[in-house]
N, C-alpha and C. Protein backbone atom coordinates (compact mmCIF):
# COMPACT_ATOMS: atom_id res chain seq x y z
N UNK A 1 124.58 124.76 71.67
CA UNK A 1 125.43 124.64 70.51
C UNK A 1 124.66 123.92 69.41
N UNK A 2 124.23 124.55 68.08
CA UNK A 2 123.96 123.80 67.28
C UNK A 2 124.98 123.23 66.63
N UNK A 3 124.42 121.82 65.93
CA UNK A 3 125.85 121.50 65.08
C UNK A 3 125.23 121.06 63.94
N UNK A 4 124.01 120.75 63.82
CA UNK A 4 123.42 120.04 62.50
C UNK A 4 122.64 121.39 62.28
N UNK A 5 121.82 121.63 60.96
CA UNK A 5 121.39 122.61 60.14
C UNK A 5 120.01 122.03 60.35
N UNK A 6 118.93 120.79 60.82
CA UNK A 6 118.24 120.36 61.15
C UNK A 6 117.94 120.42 62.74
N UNK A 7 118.69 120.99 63.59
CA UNK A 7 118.43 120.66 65.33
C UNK A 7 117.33 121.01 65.74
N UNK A 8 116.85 120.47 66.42
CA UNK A 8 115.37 121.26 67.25
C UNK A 8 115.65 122.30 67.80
N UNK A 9 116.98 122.45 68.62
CA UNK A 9 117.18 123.66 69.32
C UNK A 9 117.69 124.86 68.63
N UNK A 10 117.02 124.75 67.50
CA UNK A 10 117.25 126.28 66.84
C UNK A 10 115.90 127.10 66.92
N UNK A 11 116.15 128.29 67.35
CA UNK A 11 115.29 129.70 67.14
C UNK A 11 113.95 129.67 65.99
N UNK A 12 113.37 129.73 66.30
CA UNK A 12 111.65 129.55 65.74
C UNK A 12 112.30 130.37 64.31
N UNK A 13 111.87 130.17 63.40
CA UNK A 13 112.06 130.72 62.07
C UNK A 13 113.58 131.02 61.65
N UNK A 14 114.84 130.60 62.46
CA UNK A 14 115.56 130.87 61.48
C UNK A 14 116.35 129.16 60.47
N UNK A 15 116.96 129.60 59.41
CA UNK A 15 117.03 128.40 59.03
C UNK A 15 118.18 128.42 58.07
N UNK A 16 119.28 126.83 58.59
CA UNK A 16 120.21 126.77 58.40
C UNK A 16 120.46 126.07 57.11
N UNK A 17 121.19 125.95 55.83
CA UNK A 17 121.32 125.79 55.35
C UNK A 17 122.83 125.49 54.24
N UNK A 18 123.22 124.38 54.06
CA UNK A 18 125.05 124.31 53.29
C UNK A 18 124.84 125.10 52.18
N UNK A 19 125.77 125.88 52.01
CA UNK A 19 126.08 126.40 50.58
C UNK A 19 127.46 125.82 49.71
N UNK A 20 126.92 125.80 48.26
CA UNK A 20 128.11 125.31 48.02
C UNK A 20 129.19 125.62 47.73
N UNK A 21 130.20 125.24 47.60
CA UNK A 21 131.74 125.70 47.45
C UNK A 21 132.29 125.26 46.04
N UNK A 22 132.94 125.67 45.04
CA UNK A 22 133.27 125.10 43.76
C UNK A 22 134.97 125.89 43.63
N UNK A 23 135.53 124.81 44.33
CA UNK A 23 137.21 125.06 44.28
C UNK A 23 137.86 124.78 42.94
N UNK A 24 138.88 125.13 42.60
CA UNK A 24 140.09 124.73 41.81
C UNK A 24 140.97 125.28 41.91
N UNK A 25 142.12 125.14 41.34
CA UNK A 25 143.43 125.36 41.81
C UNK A 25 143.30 127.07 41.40
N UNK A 26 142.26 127.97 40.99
CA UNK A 26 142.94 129.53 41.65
C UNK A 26 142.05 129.82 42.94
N UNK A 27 141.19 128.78 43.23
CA UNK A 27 140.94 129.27 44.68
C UNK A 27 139.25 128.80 44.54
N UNK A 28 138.27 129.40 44.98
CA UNK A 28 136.64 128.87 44.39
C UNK A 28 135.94 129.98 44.38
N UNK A 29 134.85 129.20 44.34
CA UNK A 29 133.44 130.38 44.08
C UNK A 29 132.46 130.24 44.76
N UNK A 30 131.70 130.84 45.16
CA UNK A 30 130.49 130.66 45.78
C UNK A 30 129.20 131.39 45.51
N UNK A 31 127.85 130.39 45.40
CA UNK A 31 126.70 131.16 44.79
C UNK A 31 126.14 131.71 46.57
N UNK A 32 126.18 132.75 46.44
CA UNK A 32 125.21 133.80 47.75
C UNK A 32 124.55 133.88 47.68
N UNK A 33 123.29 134.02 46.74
CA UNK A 33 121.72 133.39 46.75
C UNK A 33 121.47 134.02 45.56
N UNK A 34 120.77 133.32 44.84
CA UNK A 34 119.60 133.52 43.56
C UNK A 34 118.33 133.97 44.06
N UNK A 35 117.94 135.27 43.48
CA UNK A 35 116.91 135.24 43.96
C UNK A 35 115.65 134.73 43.64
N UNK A 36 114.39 134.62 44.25
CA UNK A 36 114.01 133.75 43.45
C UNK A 36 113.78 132.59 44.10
N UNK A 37 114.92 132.23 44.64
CA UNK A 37 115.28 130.90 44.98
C UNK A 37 115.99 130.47 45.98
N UNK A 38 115.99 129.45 46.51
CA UNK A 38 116.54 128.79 47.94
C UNK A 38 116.11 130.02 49.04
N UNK A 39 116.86 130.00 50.15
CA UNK A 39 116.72 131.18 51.25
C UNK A 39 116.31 132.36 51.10
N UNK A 40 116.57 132.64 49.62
CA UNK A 40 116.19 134.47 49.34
C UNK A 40 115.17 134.22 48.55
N UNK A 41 114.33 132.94 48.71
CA UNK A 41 113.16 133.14 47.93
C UNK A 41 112.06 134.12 48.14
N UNK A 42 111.70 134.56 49.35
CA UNK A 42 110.83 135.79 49.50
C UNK A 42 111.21 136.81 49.29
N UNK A 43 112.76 136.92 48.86
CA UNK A 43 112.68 138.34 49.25
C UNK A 43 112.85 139.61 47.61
N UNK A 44 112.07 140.46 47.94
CA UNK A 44 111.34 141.12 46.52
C UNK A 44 112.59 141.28 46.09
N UNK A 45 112.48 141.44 44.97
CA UNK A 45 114.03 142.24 43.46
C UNK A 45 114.27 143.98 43.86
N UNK A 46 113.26 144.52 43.86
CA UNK A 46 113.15 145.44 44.30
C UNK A 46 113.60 146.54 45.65
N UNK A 47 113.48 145.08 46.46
CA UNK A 47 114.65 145.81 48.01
C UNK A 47 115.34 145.16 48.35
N UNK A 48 115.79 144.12 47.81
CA UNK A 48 117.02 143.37 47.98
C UNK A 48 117.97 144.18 47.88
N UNK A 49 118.97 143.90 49.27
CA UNK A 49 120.59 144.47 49.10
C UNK A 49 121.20 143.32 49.50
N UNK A 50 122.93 143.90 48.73
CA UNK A 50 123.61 142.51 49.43
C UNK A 50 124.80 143.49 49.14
N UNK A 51 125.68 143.08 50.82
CA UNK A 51 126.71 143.82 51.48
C UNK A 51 127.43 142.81 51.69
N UNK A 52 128.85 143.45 52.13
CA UNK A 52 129.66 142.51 52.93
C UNK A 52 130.38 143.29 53.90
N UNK A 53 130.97 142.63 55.11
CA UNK A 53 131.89 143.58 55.94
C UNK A 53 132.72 142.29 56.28
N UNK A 54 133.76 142.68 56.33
CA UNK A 54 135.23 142.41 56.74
C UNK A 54 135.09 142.60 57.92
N UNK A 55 136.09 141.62 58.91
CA UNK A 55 136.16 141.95 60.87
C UNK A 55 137.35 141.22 60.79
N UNK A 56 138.30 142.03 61.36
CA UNK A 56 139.77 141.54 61.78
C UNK A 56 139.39 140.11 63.38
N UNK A 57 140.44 139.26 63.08
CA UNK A 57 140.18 138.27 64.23
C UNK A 57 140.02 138.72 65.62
N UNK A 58 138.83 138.46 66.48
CA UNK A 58 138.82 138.13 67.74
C UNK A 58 137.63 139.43 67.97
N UNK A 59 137.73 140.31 66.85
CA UNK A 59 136.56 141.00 66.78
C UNK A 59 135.04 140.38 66.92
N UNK A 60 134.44 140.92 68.11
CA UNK A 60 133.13 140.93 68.41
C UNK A 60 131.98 141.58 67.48
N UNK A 61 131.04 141.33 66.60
CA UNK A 61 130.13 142.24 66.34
C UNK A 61 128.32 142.06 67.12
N UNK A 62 128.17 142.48 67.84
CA UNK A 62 126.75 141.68 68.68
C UNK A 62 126.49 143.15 69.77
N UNK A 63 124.84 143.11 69.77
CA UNK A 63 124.05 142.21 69.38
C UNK A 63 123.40 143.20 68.62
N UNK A 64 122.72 142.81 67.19
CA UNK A 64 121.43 143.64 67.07
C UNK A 64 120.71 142.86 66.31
N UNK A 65 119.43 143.63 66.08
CA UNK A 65 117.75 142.76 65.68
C UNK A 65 117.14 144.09 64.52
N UNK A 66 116.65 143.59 63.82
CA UNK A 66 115.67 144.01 62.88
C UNK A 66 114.28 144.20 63.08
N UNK A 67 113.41 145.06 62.94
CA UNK A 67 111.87 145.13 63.23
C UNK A 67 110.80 144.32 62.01
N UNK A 68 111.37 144.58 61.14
CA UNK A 68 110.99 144.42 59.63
C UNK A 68 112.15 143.17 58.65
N UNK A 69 113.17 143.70 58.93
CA UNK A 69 113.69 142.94 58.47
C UNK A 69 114.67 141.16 58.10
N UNK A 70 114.42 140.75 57.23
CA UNK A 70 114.84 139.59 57.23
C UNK A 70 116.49 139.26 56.81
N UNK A 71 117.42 138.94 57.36
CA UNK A 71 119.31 138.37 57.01
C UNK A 71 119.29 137.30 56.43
N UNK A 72 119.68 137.23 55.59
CA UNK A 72 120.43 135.87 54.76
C UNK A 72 121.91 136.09 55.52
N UNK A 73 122.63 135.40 56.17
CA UNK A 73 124.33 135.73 55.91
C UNK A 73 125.07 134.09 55.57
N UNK A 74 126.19 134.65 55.14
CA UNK A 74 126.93 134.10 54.08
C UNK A 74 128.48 134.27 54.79
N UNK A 75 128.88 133.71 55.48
CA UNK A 75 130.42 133.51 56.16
C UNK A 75 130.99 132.88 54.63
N UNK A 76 132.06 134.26 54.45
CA UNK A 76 132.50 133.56 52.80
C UNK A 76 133.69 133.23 53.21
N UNK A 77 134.84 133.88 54.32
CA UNK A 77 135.96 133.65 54.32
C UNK A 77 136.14 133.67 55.65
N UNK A 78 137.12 132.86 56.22
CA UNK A 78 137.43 132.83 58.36
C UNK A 78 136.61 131.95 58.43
N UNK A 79 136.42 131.83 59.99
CA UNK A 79 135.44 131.28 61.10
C UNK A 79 134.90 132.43 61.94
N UNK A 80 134.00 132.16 61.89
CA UNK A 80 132.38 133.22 62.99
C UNK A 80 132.27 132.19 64.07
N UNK A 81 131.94 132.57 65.14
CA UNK A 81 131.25 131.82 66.31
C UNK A 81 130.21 132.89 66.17
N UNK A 82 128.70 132.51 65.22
CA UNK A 82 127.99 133.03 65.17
C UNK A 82 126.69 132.98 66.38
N UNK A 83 126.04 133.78 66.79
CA UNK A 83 125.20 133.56 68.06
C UNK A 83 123.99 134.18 68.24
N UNK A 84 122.58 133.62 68.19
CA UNK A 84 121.81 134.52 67.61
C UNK A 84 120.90 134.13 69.11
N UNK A 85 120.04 135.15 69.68
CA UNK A 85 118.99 134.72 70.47
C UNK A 85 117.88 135.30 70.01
N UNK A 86 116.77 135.14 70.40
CA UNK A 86 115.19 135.15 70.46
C UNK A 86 115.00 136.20 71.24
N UNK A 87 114.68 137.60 70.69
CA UNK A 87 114.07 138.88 71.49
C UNK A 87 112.74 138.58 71.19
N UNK A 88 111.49 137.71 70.56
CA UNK A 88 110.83 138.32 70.16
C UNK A 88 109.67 137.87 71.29
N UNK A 89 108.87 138.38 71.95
CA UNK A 89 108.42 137.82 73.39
C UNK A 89 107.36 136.97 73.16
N UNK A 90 106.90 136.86 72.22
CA UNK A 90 105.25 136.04 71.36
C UNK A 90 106.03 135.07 70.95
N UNK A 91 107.52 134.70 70.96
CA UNK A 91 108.10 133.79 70.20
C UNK A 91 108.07 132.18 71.11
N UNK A 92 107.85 131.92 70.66
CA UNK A 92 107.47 130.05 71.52
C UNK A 92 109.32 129.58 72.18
N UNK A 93 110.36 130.43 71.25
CA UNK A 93 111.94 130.23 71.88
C UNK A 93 112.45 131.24 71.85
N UNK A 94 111.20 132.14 72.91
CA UNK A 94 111.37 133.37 73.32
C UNK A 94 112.97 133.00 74.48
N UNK A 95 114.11 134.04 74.11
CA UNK A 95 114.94 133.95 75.30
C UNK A 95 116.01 132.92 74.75
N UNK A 96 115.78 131.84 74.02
CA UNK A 96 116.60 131.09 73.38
C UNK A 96 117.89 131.42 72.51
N UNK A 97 119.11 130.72 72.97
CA UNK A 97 120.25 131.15 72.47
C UNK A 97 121.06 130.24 71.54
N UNK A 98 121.23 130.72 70.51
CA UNK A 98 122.28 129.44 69.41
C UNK A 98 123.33 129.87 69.31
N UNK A 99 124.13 129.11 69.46
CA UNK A 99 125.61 129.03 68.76
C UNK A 99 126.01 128.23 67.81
N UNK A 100 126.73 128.71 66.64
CA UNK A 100 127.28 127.99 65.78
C UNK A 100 128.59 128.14 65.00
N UNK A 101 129.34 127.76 64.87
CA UNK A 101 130.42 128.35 64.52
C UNK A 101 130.80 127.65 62.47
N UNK A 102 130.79 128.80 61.87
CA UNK A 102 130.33 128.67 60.23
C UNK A 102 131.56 129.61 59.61
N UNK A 103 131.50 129.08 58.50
CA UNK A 103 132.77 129.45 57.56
C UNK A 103 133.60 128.50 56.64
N UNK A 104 134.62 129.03 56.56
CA UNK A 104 135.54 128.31 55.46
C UNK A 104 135.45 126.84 55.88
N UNK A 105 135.72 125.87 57.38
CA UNK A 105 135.32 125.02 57.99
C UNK A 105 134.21 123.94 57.58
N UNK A 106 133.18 125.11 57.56
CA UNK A 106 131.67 124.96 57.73
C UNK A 106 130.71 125.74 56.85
N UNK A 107 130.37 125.40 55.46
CA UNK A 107 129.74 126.89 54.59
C UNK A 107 128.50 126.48 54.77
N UNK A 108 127.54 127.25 56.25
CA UNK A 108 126.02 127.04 56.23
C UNK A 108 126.21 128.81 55.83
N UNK A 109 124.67 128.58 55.56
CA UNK A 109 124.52 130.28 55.50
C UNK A 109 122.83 130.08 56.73
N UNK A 110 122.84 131.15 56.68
CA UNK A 110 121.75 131.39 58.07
C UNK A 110 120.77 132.29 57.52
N UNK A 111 119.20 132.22 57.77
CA UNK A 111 118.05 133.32 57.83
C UNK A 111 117.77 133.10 58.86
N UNK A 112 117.47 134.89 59.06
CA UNK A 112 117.74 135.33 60.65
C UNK A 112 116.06 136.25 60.80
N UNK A 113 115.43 135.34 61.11
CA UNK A 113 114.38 136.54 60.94
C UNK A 113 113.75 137.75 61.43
N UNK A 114 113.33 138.46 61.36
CA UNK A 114 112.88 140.04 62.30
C UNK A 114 112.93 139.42 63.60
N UNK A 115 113.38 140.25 64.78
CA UNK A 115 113.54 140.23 66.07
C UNK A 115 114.00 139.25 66.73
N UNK A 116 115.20 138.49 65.67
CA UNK A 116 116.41 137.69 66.08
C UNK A 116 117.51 138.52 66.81
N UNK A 117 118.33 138.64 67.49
CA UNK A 117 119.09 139.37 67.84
C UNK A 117 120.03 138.44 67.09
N UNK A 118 121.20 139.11 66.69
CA UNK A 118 122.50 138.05 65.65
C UNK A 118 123.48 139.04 66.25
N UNK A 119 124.65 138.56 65.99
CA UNK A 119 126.03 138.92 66.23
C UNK A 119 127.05 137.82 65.82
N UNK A 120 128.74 138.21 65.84
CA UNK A 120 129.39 136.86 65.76
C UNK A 120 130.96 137.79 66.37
N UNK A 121 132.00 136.58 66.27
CA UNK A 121 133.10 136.45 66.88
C UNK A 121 133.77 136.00 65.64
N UNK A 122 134.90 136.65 64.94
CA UNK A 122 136.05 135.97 64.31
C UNK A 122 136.82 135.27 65.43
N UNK A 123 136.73 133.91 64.88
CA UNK A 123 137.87 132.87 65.50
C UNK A 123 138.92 132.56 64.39
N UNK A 124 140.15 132.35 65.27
CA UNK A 124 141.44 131.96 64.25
C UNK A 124 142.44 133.29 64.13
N UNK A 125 143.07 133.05 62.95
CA UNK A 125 143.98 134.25 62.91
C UNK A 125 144.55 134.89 61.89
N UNK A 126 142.76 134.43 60.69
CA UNK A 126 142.92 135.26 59.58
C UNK A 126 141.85 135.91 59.65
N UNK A 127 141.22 137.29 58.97
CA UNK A 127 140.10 138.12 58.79
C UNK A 127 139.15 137.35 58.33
N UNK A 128 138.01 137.88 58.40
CA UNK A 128 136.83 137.04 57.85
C UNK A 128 135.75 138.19 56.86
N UNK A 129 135.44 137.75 55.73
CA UNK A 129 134.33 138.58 55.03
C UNK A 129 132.69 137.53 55.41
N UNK A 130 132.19 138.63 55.91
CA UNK A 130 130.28 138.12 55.69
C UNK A 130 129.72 138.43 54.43
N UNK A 131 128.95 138.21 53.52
CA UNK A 131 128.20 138.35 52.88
C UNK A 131 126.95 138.21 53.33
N UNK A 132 126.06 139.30 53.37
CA UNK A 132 124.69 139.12 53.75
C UNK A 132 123.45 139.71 52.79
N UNK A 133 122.53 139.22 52.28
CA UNK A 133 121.19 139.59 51.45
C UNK A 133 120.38 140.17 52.38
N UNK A 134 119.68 141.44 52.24
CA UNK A 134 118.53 141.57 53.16
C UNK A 134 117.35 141.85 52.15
N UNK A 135 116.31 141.60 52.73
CA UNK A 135 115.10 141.61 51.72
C UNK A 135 114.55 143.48 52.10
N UNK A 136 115.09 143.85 52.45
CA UNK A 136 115.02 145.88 52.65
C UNK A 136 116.45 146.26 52.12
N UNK A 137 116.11 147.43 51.83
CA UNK A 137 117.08 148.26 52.25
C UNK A 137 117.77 148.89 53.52
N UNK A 138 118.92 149.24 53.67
CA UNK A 138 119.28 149.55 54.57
C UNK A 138 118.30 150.47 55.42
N UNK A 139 118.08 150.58 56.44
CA UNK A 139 116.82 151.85 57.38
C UNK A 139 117.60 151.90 58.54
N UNK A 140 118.10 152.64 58.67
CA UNK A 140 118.80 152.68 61.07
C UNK A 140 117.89 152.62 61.24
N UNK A 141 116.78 153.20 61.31
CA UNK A 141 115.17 152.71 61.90
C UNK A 141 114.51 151.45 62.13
N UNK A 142 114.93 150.76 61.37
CA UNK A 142 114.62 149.50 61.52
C UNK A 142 115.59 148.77 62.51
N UNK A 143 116.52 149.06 62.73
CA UNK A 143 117.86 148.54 63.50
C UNK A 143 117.59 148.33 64.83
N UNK A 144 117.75 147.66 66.27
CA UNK A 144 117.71 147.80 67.71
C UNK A 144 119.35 147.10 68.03
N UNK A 145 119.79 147.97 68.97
CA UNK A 145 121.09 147.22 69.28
C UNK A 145 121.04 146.16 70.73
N UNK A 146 121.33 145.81 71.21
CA UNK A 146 122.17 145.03 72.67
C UNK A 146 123.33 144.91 72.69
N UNK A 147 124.25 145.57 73.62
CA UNK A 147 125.51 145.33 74.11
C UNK A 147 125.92 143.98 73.83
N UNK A 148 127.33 143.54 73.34
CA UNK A 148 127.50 142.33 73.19
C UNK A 148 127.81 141.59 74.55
N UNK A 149 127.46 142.17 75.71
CA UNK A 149 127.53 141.78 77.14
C UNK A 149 126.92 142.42 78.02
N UNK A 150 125.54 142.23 77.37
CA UNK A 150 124.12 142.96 77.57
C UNK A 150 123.98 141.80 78.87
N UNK A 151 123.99 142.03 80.01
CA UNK A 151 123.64 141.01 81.43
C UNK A 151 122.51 140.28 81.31
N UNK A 152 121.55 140.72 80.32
CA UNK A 152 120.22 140.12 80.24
C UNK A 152 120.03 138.97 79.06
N UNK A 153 121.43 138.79 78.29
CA UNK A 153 121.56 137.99 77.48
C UNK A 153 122.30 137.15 78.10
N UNK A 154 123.60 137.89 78.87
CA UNK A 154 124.76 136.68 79.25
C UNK A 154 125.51 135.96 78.24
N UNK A 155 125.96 136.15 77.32
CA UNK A 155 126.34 135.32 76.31
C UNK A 155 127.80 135.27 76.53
N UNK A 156 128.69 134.14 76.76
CA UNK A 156 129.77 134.17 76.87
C UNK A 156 130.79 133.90 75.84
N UNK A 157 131.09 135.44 75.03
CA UNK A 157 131.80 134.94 74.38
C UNK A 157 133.02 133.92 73.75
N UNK A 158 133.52 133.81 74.92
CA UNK A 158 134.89 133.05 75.10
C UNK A 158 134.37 131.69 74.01
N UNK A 159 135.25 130.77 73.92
CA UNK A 159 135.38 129.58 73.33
C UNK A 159 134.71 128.32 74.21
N UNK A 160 133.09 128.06 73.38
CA UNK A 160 132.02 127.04 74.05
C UNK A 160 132.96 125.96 74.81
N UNK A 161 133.81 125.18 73.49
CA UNK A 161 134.64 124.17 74.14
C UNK A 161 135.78 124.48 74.81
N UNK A 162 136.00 124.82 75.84
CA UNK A 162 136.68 125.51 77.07
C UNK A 162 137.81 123.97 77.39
């Protein structure tokens, strides 16, 4: 379980970071990255995309990994029990698994880098929107999936604090 945005036991290259929130009474705003700058600083003008998907509560999305590509994501609305492990076998936290649970709660945003496996869990019992930057364009080619109860991951979705 990570809980600080600093832990040792996070995944070789990815990196956690608060974003900020700017409320008032019709509700707030949030900056998703400049490019240029902070988290999406590498990533070119040129193949930058930025998506969002909606997941009704208790919805699973897991697991998949990128070959090439790098995730910014951005939990703008809900709670994620977000969960990323280490496919990459040269990786020093090769096999290594994080959990974190981010959102309205908690506004980190996450870079997830090539051959992270990522996925998450809406918790609670409102919908949740992601916002995510990728430094490509969309490619299925670039894409690898894992079952979100792939035996070789084991990841138990259920609720850490049981």
């Amino acid at each position: 379980m990570i809980r600080t945005s600093d832990s040792a036991d996070l995944i070789d290259g990815v990196i956690l970071r608060p974003f900020d929130l700017w409320p008032d009474d019709r509700g707030y705003f949030l900056e998703v990255a400049r490019i240029g700058q902070g988290l999406a600083a590498g990533f070119p003008a040129e193949s930058t995309q930025v998506s969002a998907a909606l997941s009704y509560p208790g919805t699973i999305k897991a697991f998949h990994y990128h070959l090439h590509q790098t995730d910014l994501w951005v939990p703008a609305t809900g709670m994620f029990q977000v969960t990323l492990v280490d496919l990459r076998p040269e990786s020093r936290t090769f096999g290594r698994k994080n959990t974190m649970y981010a959102g309205a709660l908690k506004p980190w945003q996450f870079l997830i880098p090539p051959g992270v496996g990522h996925g998450y869990k809406i918790i609670g019992e409102q919908p949740a929107i992601l916002v995510y930057v990728t430094n490509r364009l969309y490619n299925p080619k670039d894409e690898g999936r894992v079952a979100y109860n792939d035996p070789s991951i084991a990841y138990d979705w259920e609720l850490q604090h049981k």
